[in-house]
C-alpha atoms as a PDB file:
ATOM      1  CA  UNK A   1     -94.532 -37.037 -97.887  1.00  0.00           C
ATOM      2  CA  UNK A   2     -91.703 -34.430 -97.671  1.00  0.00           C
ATOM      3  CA  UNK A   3     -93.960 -32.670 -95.126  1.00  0.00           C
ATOM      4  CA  UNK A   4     -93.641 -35.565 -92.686  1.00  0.00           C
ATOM      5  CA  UNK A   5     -89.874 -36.126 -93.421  1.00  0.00           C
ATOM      6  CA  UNK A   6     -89.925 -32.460 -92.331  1.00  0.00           C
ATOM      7  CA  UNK A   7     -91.484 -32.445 -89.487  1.00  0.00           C
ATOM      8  CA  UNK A   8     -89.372 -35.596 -88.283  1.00  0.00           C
ATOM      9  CA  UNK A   9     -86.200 -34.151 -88.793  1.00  0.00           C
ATOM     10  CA  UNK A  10     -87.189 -31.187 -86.759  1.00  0.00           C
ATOM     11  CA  UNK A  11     -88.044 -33.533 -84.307  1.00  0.00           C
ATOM     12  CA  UNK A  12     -84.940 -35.160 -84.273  1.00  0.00           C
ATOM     13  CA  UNK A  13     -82.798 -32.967 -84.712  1.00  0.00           C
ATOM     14  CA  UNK A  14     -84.277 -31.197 -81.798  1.00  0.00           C
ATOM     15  CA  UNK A  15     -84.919 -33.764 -79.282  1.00  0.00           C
ATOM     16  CA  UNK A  16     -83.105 -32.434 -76.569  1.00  0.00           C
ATOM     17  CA  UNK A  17     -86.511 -29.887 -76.054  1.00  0.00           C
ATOM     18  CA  UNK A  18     -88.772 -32.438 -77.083  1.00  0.00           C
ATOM     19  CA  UNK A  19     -88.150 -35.059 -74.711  1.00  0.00           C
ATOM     20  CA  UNK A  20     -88.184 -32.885 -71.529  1.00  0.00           C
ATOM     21  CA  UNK A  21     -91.761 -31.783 -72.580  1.00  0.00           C
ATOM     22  CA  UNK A  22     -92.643 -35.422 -73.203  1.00  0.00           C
ATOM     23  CA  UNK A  23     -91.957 -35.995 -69.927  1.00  0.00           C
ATOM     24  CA  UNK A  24     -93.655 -33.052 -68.275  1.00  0.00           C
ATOM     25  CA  UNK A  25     -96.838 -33.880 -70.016  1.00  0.00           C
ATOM     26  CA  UNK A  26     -96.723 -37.432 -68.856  1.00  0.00           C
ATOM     27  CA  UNK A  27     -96.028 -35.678 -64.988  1.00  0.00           C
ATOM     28  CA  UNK A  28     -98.848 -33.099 -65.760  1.00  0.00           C
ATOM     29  CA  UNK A  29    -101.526 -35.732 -66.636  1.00  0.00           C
ATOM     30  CA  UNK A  30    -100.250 -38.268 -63.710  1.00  0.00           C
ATOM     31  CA  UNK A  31    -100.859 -35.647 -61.633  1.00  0.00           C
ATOM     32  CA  UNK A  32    -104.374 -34.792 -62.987  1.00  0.00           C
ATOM     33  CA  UNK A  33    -105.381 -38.138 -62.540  1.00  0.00           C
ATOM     34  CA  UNK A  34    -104.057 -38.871 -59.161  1.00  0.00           C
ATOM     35  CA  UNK A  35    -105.507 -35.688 -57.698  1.00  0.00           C
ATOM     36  CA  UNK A  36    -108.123 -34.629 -59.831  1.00  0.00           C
ATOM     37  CA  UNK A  37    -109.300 -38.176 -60.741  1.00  0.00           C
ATOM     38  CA  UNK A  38    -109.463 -36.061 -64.282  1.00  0.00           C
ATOM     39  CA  UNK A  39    -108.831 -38.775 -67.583  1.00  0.00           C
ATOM     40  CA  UNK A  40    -107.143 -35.909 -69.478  1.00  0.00           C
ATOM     41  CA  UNK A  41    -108.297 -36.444 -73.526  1.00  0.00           C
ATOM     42  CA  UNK A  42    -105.155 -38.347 -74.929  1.00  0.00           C
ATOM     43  CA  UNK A  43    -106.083 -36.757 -78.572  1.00  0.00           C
ATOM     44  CA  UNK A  44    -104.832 -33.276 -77.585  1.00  0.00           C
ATOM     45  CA  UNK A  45    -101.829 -34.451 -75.352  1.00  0.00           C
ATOM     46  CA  UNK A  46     -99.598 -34.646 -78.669  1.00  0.00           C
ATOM     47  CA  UNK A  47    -101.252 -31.276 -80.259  1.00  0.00           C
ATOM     48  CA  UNK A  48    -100.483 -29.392 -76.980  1.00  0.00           C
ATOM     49  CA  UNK A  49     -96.838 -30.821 -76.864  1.00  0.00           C
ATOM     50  CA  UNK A  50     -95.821 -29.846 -80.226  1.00  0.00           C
ATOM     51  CA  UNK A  51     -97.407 -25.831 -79.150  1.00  0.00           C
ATOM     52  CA  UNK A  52     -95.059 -26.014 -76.462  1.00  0.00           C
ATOM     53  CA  UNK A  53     -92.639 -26.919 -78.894  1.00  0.00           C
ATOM     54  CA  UNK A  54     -93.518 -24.158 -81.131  1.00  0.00           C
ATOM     55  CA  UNK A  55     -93.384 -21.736 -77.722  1.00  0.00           C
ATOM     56  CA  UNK A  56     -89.948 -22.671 -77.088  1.00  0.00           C
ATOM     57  CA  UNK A  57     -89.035 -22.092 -80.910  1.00  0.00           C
ATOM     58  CA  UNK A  58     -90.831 -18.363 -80.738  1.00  0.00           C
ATOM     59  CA  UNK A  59     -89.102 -17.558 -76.812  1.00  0.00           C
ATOM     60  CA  UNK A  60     -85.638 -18.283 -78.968  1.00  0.00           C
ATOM     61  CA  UNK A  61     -86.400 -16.595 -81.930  1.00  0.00           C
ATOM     62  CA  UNK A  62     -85.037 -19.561 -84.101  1.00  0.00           C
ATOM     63  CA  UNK A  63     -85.967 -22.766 -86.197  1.00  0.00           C
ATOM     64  CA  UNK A  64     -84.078 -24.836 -84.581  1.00  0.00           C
ATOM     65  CA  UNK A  65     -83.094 -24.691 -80.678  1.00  0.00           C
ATOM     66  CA  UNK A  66     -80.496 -27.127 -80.782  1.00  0.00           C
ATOM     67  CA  UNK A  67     -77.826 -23.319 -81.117  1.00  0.00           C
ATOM     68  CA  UNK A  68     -78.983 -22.720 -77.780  1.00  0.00           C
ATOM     69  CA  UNK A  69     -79.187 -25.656 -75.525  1.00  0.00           C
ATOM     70  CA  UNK A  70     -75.987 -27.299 -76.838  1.00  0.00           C
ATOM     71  CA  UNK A  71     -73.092 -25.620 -75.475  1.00  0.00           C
ATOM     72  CA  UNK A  72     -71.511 -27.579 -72.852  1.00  0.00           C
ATOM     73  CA  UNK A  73     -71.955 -27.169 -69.113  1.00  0.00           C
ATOM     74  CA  UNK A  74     -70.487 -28.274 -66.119  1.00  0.00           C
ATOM     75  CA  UNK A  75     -72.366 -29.719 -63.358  1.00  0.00           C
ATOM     76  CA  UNK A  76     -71.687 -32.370 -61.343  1.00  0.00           C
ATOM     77  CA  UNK A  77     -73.342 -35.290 -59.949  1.00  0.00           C
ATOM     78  CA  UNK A  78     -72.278 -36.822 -56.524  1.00  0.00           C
ATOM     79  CA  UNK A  79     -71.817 -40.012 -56.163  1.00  0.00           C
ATOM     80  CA  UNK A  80     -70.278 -42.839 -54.053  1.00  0.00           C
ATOM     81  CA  UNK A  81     -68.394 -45.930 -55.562  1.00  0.00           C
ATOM     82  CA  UNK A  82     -70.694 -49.019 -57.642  1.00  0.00           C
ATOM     83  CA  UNK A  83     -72.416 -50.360 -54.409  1.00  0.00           C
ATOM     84  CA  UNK A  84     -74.044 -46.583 -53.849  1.00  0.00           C
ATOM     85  CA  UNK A  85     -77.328 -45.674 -55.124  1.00  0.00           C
ATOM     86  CA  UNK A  86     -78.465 -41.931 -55.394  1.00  0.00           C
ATOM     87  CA  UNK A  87     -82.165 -41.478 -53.876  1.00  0.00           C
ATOM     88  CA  UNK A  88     -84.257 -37.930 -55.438  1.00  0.00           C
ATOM     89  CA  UNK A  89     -87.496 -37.603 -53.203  1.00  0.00           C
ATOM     90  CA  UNK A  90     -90.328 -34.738 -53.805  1.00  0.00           C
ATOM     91  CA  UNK A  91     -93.801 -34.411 -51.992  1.00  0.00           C
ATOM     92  CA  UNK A  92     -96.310 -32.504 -52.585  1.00  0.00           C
ATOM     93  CA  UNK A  93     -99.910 -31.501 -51.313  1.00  0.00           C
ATOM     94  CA  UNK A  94    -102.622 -29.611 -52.353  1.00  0.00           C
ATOM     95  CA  UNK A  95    -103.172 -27.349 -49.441  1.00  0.00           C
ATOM     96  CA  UNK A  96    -102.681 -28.340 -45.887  1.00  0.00           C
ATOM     97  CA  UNK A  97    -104.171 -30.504 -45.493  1.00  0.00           C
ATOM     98  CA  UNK A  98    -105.463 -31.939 -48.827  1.00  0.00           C
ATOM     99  CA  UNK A  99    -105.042 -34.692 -51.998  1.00  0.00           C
ATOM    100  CA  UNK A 100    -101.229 -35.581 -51.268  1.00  0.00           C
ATOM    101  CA  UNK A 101     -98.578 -37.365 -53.240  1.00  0.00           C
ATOM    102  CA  UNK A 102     -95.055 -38.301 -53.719  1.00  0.00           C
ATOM    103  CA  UNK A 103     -92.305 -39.306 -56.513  1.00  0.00           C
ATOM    104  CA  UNK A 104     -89.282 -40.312 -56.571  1.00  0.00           C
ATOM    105  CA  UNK A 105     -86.247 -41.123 -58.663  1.00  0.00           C
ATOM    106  CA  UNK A 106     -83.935 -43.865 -57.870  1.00  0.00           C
ATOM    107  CA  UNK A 107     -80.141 -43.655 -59.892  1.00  0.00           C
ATOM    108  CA  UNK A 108     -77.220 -46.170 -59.509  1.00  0.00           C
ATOM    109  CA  UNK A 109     -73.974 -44.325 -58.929  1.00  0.00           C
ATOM    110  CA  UNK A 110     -72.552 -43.186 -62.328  1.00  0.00           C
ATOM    111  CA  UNK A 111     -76.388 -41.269 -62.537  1.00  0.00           C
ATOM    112  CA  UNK A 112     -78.352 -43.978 -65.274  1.00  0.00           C
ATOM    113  CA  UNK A 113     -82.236 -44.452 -64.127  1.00  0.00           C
ATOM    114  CA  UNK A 114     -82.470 -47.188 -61.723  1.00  0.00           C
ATOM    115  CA  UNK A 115     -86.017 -47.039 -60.711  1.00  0.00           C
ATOM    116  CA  UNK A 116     -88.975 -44.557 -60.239  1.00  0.00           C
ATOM    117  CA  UNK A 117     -91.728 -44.819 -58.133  1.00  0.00           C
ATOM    118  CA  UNK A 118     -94.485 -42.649 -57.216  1.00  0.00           C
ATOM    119  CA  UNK A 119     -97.592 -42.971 -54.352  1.00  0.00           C
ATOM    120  CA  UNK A 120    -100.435 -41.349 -52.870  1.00  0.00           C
ATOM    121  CA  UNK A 121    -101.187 -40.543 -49.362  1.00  0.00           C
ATOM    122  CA  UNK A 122    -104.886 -39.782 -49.296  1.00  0.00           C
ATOM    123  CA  UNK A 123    -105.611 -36.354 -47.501  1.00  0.00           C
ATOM    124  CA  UNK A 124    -102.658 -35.350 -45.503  1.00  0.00           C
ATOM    125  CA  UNK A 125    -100.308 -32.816 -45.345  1.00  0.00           C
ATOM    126  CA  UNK A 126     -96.719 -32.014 -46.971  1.00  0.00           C
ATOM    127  CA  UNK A 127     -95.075 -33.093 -44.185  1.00  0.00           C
ATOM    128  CA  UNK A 128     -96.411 -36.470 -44.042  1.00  0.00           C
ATOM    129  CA  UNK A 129     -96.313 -36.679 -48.031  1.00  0.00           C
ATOM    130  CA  UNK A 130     -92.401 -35.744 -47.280  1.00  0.00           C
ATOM    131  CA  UNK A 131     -91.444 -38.771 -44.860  1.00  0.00           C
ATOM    132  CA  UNK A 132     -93.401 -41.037 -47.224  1.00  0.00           C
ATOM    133  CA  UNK A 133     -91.401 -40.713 -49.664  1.00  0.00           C
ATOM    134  CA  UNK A 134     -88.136 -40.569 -47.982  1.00  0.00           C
ATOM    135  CA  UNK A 135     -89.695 -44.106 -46.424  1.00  0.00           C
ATOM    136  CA  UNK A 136     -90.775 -45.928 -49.597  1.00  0.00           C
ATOM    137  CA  UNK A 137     -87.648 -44.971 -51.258  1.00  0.00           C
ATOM    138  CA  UNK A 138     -85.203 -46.095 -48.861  1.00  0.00           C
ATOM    139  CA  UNK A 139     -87.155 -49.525 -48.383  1.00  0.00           C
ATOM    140  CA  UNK A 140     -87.167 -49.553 -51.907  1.00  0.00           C
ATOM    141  CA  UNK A 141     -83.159 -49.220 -51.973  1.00  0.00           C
ATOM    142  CA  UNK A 142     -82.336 -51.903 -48.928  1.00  0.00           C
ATOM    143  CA  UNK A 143     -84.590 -54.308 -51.092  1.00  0.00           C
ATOM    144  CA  UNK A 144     -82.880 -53.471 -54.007  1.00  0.00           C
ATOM    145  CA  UNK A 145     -80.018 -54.600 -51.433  1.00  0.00           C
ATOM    146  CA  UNK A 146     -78.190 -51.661 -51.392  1.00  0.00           C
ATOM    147  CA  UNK A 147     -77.148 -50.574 -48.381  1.00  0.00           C
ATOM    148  CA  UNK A 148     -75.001 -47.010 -49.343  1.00  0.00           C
ATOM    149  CA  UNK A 149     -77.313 -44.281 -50.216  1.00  0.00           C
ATOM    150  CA  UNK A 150     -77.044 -40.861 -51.154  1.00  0.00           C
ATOM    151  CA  UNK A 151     -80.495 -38.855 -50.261  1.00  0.00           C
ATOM    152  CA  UNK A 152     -81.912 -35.550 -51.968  1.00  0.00           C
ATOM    153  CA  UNK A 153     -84.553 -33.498 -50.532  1.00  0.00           C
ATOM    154  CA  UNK A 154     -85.951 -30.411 -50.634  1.00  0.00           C
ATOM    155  CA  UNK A 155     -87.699 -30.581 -47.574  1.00  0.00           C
ATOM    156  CA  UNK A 156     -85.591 -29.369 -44.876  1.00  0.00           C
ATOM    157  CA  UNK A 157     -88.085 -30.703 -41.586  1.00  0.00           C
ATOM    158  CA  UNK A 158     -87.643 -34.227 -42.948  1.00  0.00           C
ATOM    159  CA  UNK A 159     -84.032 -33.675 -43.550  1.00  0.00           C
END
């Protein structure tokens, strides 16, 4: 039993790596499936997380990378006043054209999660994945009856 209580402090105490890896397994096998149409095997999906934990322990040389990743940074977030909401948009396309897709990320104005949303646009190219997205997230937004909107992008056509 002291094993496990181990291994769970570790985890806490170290969650700050652990939960970005969470969630770019989840975005790994989301993307496998949408694509690919691949079920990934959800028996090795925890295994191969806690390797990448161990990875990130052996790149830092340490037990523990909490030494590391805490010291404060600054970086700022824009933002309007309470009736703005901050829109993150990505496409992306497996050659052009090919299997295309988009995600985005929905905050309200002090930066806490809103909304996500995510879609598929057959076989296309990254253009077309690129409007989509900027599309389904702004009707998203005016439903959500706002009406102020901050946009991100990396696409600098669609822009």
């Amino acid at each position: 039993m002291d094993n496990i209580d181990h291994v769970i402090h570790k985890i806490v105490k170290d969650i700050e790596i652990l939960a970005p890896l969470i969630m770019w397994n989840i975005w790994c096998i989301r993307n496998k499936l949408v694509f690919g149409n691949i079920h990934p095997d959800k028996h090795s999906t925890v295994p191969t997380i806690f390797f990448q934990l161990h990875l990130a322990y052996k790149s830092f040389g340490t037990d523990s990378l909490v030494t590391h990743i805490s010291t404060p940074r600054m970086v700022s977030l824009q933002h309007g006043d309470e009736d703005t909401i901050i829109l993150n948009v990505d496409g992306s396309a497996l050659n052009n054209p090919g299997k295309a897709g988009y995600g985005g990320l929905i905050r309200k104005h002090d930066g806490s999660f809103f909304r996500g949303f995510f879609g598929s646009v057959g076989i296309s190219n990254i253009l077309h994945a690129e409007i989509q997205v900027l599309f389904t997230g702004i009707k998203l937004c005016l439903e959500a009856g706002y009406i102020k909107l901050i946009c991100f992008s990396d696409s600098l056509y669609v822009v």
